[in-house]
C-alpha atoms as a PDB file:
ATOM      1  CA  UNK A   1      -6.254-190.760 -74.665  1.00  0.00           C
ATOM      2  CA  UNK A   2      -4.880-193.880 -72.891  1.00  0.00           C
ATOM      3  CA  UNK A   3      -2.123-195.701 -74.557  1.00  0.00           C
ATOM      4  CA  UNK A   4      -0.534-198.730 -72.436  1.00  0.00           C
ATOM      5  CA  UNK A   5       2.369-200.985 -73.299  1.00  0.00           C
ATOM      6  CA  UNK A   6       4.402-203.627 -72.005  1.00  0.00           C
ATOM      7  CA  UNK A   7       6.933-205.518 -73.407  1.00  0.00           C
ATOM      8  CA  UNK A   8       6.122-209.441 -73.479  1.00  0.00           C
ATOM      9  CA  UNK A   9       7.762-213.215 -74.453  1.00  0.00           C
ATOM     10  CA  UNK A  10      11.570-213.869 -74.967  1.00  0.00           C
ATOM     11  CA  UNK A  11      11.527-210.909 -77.283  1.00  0.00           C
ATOM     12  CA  UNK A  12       9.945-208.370 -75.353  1.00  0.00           C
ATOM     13  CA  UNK A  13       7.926-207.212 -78.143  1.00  0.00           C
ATOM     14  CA  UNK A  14       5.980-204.270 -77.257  1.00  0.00           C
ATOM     15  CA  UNK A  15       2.140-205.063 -76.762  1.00  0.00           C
ATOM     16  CA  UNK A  16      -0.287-201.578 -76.870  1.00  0.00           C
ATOM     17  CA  UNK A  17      -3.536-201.308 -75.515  1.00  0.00           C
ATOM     18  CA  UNK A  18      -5.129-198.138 -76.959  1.00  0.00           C
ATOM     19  CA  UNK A  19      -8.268-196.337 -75.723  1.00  0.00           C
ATOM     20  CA  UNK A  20      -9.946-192.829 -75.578  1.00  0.00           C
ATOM     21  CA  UNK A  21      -9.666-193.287 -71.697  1.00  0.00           C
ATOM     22  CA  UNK A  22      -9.791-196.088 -68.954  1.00  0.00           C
ATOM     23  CA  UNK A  23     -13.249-197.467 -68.248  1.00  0.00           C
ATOM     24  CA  UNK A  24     -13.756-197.549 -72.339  1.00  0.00           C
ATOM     25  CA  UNK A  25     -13.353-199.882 -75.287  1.00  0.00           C
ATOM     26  CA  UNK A  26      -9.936-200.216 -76.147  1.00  0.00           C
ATOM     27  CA  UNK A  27      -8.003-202.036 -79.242  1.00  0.00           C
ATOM     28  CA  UNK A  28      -5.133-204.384 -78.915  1.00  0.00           C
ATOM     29  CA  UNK A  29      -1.927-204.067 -80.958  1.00  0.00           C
ATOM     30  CA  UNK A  30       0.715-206.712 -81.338  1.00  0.00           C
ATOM     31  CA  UNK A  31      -0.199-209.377 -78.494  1.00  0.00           C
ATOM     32  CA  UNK A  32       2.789-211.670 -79.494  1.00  0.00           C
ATOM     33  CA  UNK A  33       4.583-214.493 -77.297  1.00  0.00           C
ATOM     34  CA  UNK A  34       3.299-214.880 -73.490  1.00  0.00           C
ATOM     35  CA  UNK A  35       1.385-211.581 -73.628  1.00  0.00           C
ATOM     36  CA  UNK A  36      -2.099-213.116 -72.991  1.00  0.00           C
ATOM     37  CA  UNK A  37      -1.274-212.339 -69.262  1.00  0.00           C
ATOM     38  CA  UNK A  38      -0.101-208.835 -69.668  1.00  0.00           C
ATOM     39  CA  UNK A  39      -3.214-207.681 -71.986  1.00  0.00           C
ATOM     40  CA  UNK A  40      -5.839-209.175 -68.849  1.00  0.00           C
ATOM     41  CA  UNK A  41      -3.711-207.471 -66.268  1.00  0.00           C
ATOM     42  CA  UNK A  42      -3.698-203.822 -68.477  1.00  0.00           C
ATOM     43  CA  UNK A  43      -7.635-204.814 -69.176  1.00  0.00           C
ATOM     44  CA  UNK A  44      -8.143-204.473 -65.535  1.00  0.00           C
ATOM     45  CA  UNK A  45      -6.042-202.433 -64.638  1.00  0.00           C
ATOM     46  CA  UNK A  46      -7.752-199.714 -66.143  1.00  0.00           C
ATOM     47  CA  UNK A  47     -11.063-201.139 -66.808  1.00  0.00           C
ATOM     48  CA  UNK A  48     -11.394-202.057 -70.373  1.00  0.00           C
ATOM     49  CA  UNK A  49     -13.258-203.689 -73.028  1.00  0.00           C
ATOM     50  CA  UNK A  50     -11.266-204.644 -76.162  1.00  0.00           C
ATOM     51  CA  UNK A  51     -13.250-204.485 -79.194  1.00  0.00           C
ATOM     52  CA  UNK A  52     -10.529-205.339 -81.687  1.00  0.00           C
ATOM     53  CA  UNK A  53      -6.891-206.702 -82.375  1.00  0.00           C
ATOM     54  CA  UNK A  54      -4.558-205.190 -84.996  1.00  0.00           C
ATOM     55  CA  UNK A  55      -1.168-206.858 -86.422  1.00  0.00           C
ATOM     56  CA  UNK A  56       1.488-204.544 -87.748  1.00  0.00           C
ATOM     57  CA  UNK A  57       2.694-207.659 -89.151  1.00  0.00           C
ATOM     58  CA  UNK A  58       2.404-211.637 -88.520  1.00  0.00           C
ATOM     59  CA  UNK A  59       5.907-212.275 -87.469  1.00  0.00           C
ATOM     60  CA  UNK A  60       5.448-215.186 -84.049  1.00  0.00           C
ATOM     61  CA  UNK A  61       6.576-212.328 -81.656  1.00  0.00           C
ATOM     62  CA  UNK A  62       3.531-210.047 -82.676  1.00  0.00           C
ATOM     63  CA  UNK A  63       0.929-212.803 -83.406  1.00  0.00           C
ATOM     64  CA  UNK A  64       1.417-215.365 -80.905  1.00  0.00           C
ATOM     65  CA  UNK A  65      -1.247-214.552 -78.329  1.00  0.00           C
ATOM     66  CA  UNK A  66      -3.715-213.340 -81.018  1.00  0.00           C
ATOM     67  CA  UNK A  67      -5.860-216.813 -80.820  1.00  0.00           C
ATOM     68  CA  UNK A  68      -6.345-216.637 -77.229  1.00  0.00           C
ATOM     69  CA  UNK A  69      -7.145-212.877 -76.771  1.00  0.00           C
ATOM     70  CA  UNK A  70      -9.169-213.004 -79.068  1.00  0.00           C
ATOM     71  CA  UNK A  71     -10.826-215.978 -78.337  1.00  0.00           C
ATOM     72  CA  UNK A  72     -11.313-214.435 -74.719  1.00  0.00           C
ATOM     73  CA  UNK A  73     -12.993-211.481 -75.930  1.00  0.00           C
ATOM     74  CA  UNK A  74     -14.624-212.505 -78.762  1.00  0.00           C
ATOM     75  CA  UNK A  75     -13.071-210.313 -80.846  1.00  0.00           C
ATOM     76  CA  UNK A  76     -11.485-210.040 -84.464  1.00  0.00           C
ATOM     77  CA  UNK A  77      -8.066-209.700 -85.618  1.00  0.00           C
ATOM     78  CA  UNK A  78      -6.745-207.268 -88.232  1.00  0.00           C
ATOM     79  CA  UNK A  79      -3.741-208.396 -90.387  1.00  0.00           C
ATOM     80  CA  UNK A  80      -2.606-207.556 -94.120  1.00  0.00           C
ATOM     81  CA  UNK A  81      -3.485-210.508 -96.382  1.00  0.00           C
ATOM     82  CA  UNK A  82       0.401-211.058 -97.645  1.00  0.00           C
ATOM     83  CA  UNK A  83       0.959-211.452 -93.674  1.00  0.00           C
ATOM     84  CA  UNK A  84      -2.369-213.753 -93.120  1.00  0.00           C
ATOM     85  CA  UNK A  85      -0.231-217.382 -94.016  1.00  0.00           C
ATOM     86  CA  UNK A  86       2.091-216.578 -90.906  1.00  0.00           C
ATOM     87  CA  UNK A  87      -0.800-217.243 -87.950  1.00  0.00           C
ATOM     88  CA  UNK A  88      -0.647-220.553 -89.675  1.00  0.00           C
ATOM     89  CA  UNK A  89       2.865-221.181 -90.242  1.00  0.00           C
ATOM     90  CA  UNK A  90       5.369-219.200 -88.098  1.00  0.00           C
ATOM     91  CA  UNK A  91       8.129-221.242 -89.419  1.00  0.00           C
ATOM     92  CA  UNK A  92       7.671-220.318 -92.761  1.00  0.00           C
ATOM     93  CA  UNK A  93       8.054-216.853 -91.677  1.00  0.00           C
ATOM     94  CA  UNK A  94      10.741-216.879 -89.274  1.00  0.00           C
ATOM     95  CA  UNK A  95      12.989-219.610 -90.376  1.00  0.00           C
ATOM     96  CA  UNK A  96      13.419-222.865 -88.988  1.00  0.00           C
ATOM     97  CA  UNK A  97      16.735-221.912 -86.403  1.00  0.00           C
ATOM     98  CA  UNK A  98      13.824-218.849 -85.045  1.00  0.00           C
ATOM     99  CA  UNK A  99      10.637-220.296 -84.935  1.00  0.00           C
ATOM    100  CA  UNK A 100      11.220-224.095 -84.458  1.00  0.00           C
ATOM    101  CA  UNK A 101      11.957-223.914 -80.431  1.00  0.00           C
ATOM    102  CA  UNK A 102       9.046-222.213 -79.669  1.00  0.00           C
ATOM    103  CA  UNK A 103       6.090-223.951 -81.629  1.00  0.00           C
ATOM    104  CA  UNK A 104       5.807-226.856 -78.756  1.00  0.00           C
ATOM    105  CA  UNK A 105       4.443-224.175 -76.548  1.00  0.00           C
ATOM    106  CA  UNK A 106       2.153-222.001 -78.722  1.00  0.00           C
ATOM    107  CA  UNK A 107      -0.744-222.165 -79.924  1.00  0.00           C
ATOM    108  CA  UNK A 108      -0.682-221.911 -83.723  1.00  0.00           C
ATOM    109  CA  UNK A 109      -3.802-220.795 -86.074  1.00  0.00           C
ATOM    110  CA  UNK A 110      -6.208-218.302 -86.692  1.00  0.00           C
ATOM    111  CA  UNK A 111      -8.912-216.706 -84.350  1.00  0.00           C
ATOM    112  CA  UNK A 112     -12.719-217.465 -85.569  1.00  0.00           C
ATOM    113  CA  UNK A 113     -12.643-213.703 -86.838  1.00  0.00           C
ATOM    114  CA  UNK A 114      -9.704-212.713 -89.307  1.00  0.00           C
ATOM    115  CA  UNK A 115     -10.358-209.092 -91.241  1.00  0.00           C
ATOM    116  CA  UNK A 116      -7.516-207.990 -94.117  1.00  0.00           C
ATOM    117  CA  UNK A 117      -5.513-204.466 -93.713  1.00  0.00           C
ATOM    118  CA  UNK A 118      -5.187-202.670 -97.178  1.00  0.00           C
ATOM    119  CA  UNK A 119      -3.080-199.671 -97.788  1.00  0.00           C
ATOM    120  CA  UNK A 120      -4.908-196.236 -97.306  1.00  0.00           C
ATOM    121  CA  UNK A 121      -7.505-198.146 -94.652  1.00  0.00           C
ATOM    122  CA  UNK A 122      -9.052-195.901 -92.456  1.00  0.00           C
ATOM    123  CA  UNK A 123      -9.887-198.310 -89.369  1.00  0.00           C
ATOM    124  CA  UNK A 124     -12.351-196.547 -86.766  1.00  0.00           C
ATOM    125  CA  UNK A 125     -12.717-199.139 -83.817  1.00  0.00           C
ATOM    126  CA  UNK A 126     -13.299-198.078 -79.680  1.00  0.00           C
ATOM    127  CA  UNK A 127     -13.969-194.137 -81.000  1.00  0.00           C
ATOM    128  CA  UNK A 128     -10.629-193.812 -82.313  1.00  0.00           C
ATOM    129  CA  UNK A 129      -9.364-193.880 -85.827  1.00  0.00           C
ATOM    130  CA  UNK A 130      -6.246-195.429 -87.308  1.00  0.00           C
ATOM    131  CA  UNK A 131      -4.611-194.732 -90.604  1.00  0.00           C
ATOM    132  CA  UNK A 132      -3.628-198.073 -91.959  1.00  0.00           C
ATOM    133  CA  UNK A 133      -0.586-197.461 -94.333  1.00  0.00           C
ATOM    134  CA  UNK A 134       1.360-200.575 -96.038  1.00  0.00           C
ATOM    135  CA  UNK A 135       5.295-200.569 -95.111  1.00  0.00           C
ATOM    136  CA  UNK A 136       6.739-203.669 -96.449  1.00  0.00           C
ATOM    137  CA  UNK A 137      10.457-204.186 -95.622  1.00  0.00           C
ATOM    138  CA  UNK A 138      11.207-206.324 -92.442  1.00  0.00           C
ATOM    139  CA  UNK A 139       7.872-208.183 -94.183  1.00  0.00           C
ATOM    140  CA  UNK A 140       5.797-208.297 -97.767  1.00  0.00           C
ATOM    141  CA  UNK A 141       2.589-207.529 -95.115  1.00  0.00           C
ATOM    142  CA  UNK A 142       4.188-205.016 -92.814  1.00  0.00           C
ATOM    143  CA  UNK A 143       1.902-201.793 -92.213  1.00  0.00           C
ATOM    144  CA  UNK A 144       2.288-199.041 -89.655  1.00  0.00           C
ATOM    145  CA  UNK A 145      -0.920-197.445 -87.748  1.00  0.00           C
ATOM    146  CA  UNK A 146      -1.351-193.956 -87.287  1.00  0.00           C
ATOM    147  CA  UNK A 147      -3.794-191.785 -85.394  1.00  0.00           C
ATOM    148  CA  UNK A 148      -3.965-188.112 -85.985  1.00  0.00           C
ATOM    149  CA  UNK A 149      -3.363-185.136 -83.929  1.00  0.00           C
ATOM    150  CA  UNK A 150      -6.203-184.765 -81.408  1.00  0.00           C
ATOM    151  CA  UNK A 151      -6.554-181.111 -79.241  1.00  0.00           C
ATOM    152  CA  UNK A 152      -3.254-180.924 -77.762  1.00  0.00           C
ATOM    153  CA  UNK A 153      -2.337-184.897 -78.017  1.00  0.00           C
ATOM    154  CA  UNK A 154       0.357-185.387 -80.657  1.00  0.00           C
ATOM    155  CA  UNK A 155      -0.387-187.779 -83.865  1.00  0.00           C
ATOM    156  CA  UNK A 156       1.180-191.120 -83.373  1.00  0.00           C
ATOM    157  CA  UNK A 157       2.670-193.850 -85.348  1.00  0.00           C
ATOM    158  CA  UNK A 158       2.363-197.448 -84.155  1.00  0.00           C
ATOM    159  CA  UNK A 159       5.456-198.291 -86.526  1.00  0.00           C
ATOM    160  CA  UNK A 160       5.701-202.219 -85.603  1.00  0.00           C
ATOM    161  CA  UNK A 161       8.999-203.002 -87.085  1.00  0.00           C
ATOM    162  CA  UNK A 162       9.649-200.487 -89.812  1.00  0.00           C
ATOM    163  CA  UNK A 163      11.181-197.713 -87.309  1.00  0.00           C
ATOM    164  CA  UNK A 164      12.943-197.764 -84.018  1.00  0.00           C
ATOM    165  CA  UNK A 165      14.686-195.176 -81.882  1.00  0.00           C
ATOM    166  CA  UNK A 166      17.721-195.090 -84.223  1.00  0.00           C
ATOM    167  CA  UNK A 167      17.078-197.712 -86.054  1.00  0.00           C
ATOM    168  CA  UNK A 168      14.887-200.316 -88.132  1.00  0.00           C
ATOM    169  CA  UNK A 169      13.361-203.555 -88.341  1.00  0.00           C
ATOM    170  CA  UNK A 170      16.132-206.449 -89.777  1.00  0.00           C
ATOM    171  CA  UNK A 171      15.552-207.349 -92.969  1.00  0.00           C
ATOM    172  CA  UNK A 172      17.596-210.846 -93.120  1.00  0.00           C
ATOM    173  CA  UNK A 173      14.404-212.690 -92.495  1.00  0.00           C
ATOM    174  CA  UNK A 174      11.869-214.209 -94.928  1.00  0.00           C
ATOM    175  CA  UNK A 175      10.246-211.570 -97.065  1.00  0.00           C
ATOM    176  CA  UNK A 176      12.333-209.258 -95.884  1.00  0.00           C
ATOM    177  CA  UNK A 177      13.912-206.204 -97.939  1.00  0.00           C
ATOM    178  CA  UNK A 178      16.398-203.261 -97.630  1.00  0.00           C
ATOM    179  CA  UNK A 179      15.206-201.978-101.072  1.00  0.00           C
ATOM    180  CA  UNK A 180      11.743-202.393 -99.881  1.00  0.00           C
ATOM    181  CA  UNK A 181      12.192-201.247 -96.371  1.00  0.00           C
ATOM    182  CA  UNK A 182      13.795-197.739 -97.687  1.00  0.00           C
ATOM    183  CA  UNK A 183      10.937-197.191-100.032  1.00  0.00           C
ATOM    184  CA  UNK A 184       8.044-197.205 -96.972  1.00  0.00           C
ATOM    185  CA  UNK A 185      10.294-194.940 -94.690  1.00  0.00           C
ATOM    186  CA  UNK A 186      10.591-192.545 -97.350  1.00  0.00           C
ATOM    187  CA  UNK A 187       6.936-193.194 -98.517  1.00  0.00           C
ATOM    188  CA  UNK A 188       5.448-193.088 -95.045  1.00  0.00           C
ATOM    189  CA  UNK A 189       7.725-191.885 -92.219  1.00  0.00           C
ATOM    190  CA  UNK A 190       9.600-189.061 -93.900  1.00  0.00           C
ATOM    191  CA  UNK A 191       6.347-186.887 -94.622  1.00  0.00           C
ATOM    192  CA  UNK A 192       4.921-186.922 -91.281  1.00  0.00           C
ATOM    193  CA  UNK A 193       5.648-183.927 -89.244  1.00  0.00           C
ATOM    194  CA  UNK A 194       8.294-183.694 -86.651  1.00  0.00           C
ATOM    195  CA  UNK A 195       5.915-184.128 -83.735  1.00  0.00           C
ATOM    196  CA  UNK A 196       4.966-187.270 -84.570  1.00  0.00           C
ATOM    197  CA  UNK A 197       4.987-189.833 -81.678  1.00  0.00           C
ATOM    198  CA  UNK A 198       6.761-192.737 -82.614  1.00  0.00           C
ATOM    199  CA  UNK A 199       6.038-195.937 -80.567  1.00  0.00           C
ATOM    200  CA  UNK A 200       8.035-198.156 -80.058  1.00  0.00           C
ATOM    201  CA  UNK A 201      11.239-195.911 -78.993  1.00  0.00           C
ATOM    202  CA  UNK A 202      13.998-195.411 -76.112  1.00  0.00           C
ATOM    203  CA  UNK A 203      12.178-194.423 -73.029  1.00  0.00           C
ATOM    204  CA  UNK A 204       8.946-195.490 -74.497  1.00  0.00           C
ATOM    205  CA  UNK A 205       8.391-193.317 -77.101  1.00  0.00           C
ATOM    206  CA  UNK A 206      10.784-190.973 -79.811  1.00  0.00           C
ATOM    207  CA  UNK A 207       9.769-188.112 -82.047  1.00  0.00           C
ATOM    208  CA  UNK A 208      10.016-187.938 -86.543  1.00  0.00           C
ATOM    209  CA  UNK A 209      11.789-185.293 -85.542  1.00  0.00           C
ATOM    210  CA  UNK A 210      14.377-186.943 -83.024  1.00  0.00           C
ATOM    211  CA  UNK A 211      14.358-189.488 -85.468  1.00  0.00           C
ATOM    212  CA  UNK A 212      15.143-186.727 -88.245  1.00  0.00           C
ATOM    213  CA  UNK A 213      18.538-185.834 -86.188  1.00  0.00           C
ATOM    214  CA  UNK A 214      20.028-189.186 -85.283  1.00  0.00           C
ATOM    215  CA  UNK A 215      18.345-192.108 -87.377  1.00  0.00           C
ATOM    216  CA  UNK A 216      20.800-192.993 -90.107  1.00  0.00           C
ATOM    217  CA  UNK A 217      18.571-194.829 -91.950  1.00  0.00           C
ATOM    218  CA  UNK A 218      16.529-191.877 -92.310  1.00  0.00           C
ATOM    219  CA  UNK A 219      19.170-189.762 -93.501  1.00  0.00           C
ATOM    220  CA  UNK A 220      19.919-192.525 -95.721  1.00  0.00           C
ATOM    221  CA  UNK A 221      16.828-192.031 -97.625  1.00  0.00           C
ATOM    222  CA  UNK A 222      16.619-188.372 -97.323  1.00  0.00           C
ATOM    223  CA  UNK A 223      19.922-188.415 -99.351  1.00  0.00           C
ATOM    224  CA  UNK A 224      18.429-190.533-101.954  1.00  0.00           C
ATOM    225  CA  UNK A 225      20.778-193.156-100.842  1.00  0.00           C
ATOM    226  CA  UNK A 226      20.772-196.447-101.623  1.00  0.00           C
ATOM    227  CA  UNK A 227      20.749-199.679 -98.944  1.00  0.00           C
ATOM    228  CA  UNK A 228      23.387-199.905 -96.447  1.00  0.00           C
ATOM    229  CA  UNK A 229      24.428-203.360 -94.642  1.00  0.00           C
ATOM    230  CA  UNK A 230      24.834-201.826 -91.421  1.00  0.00           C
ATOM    231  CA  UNK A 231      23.333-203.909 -88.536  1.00  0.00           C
ATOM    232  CA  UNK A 232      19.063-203.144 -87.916  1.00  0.00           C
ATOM    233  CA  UNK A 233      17.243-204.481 -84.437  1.00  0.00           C
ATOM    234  CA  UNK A 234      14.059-206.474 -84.246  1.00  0.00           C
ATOM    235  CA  UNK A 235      12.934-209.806 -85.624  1.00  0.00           C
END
């Protein structure tokens, strides 16, 4: 399996392309601000043909470059419906002080093709299959992705902004929620098993299990805990 990121835009959100190998179809996760350039580069870099995007959630940093990839490839773009209204309106889902300085320079809508995520989905797109699973918290449309274990590849979780390496998404922005974001790490990060690839992460990827050991947040919620106000990372 071929799994290749960059970071992109004045965030450096991570962008994924995802494929069984290079020369095949390939799906596109997260192409937010200025990554239009870094998903052609990857696309020829190792020769392939993207078939589909996917939003963990429609934040301006995951979504901006989703019209013009798409539009490039002729492609469709996969984003939970309470997430949809934010392709349209950034502002509304960033915040004015967030989103206002970069709307001159973006192009703002929907691509021709727009499909809804639901909870439980089972997506199968470029011969691979992703477990769609909703995770509000840092938003009301938030999901994760997951692909299951194949031969001797480790399953992995496309977490978006519900999990970091030691640490989670804020929750300070519109639609955001501590309570909320607690409930989907217990409901859908604490029962996967410790070899779980987590992406994104320190040095690329982490582990449940490394996650287990030093995430606070995690222990948080394995304690039953309720939500704490120390600081979280990504918009």
């Amino acid at each position: 399996m071929l799994i290749a990121g960059f970071p992109a835009g004045a965030w450096g959100t991570n962008c994924y392309l995802v494929a069984p190998a290079a020369g095949e179809e390939c799906v596109i996760i997260d192409p937010g601000h200025q990554a239009a350039p870094g998903v052609e580069e990857t696309l020829r870099k190792h020769r392939l043909k993207p078939v589909a995007v996917v939003l963990t959630h429609g934040h301006l940093d995951h979504v901006a470059s989703v019209v013009p990839v798409c539009g490039a490839h002729g492609v469709p773009a996969w984003i939970h419906p309470e997430d949809r209204f934010m392709m349209n309106d950034p502002e509304k889902g960033l915040g004015r002080s967030i989103g206002m300085p970069l709307l001159g320079e973006l192009t703002v809508g929907e691509p021709d093709d727009v499909r809804e995520l639901t909870d439980g989905a089972k997506l199968r797109l470029a011969g691979l299959e992703f477990s769609v699973a909703h995770a509000p918290g840092h938003t009301r449309g938030s999901v994760t992705f997951r692909m299951p274990e194949i031969a001797d590849i480790p399953s992995v979780l496309f977490s978006g902004d519900l999990l970091f390496a030691g640490s989670i998404g804020r929750t300070d922005l519109p639609g955001g929620s501590m309570d909320d974001m607690l409930e989907s790490l217990a409901r859908v990060v604490l029962p996967l098993d410790d070899s779980t690839v987590v992406l994104p992460g320190h040095n690329e990827h982490t582990t449940i299990g490394q996650e287990r050991a030093t995430n606070p947040y995690l222990r948080q919620v394995a304690a039953g805990q309720g939500a704490s106000e120390a600081p979280r990372r990504g918009m």
